[in-house]
Protein backbone atom coordinates (compact mmCIF):
# COMPACT_ATOMS: atom_id res chain seq x y z
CA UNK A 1 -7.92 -16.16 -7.11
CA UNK A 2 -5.65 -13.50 -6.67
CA UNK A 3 -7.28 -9.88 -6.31
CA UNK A 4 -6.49 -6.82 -8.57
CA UNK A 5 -3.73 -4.98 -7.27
CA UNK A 6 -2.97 -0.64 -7.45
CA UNK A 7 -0.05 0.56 -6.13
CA UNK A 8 1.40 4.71 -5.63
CA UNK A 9 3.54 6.29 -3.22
CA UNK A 10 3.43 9.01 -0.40
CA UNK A 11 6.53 10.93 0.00
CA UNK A 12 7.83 10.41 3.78
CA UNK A 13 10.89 12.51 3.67
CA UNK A 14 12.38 13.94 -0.02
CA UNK A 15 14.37 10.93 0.00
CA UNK A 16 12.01 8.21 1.10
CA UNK A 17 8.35 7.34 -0.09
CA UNK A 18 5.96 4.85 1.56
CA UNK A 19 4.81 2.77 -0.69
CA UNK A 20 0.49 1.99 -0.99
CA UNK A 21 -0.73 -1.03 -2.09
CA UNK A 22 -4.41 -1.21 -2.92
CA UNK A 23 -6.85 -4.31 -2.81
CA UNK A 24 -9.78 -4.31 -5.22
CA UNK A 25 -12.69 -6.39 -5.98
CA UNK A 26 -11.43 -8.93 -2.62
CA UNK A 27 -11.99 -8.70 0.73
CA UNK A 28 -8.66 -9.62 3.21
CA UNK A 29 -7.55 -10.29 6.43
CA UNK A 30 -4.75 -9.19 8.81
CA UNK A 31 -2.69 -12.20 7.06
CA UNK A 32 -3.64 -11.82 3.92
CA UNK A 33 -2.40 -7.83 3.85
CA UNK A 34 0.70 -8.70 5.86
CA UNK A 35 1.72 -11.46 3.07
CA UNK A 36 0.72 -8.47 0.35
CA UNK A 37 3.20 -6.62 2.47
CA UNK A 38 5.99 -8.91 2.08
CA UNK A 39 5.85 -9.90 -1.13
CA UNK A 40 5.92 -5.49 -2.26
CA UNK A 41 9.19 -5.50 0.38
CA UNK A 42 10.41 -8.26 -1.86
CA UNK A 43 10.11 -6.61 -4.85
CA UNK A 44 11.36 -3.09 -3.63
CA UNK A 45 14.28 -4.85 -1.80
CA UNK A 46 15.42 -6.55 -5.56
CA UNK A 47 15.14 -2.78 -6.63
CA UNK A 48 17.67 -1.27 -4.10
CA UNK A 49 15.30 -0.14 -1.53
CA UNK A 50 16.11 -2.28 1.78
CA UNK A 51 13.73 -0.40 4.41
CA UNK A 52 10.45 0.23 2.42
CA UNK A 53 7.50 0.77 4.60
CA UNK A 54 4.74 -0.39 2.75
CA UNK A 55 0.44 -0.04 3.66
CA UNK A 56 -1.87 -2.21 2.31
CA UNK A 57 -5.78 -0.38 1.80
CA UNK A 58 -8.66 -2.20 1.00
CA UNK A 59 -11.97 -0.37 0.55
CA UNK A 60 -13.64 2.03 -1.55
CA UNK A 61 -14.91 4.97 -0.08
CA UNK A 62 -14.09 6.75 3.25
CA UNK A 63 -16.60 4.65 5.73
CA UNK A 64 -14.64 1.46 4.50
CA UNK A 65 -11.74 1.68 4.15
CA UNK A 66 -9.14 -0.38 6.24
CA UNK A 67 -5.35 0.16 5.86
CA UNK A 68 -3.04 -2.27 6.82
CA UNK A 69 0.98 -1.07 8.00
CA UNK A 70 2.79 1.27 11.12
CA UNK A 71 0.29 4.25 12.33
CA UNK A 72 2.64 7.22 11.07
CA UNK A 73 2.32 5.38 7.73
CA UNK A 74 -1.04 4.94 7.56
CA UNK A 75 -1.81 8.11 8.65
CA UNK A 76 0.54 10.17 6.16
CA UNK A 77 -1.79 6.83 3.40
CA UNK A 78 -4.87 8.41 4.63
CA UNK A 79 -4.19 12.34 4.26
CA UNK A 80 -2.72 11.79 0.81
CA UNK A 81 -5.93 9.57 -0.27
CA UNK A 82 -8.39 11.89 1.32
CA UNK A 83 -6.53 14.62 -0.59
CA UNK A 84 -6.42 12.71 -4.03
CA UNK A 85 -2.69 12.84 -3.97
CA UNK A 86 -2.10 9.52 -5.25
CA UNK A 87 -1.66 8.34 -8.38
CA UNK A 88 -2.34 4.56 -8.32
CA UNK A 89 -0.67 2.29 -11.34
CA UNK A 90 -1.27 -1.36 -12.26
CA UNK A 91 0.51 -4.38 -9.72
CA UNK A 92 1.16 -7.69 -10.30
CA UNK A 93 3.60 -9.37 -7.35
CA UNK A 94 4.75 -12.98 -8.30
């Protein structure tokens, strides 16, 4: 069963954004979020964008959650979510 995905973005620079996938209601691994990963690359890269950084979160509050992608990234994903500075909007990756 595939798990309900939420996706928003982070400004990086006023030209870039790092895109934020979120996991609900499922549980993942290292694997799991790096195949998440992929497939959002995939989708941004038939958009235009070649070099998307992309960080895959899972959890709900701030003792659990887990994010998955390159340390500046998930740092900038962390400050943004502690700071409710996300809007998150429906996924589905094929």
């Amino acid at each position: 069963m595939q798990p309900r995905l939420t996706y928003g973005t982070v400004r990086k620079t006023p030209r870039t954004a790092i895109y934020v996938v979120r996991v609900h209601e499922a549980y993942i691994d290292v694997e799991e979020a790096d195949t998440i990963a992929a497939r959002m690359r995939e989708r941004l890269a038939r958009r235009g964008e070649i070099a998307a950084d992309v960080v895959v979160v899972q959890g709900y509050d701030k003792n659990s959650l887990r994010l998955y992608g390159l340390p500046y990234s998930t740092n900038r994903v962390r400050a943004a979510m502690f700071n409710a500075a996300i809007q998150w909007m429906p996924l589905t990756l094929d």
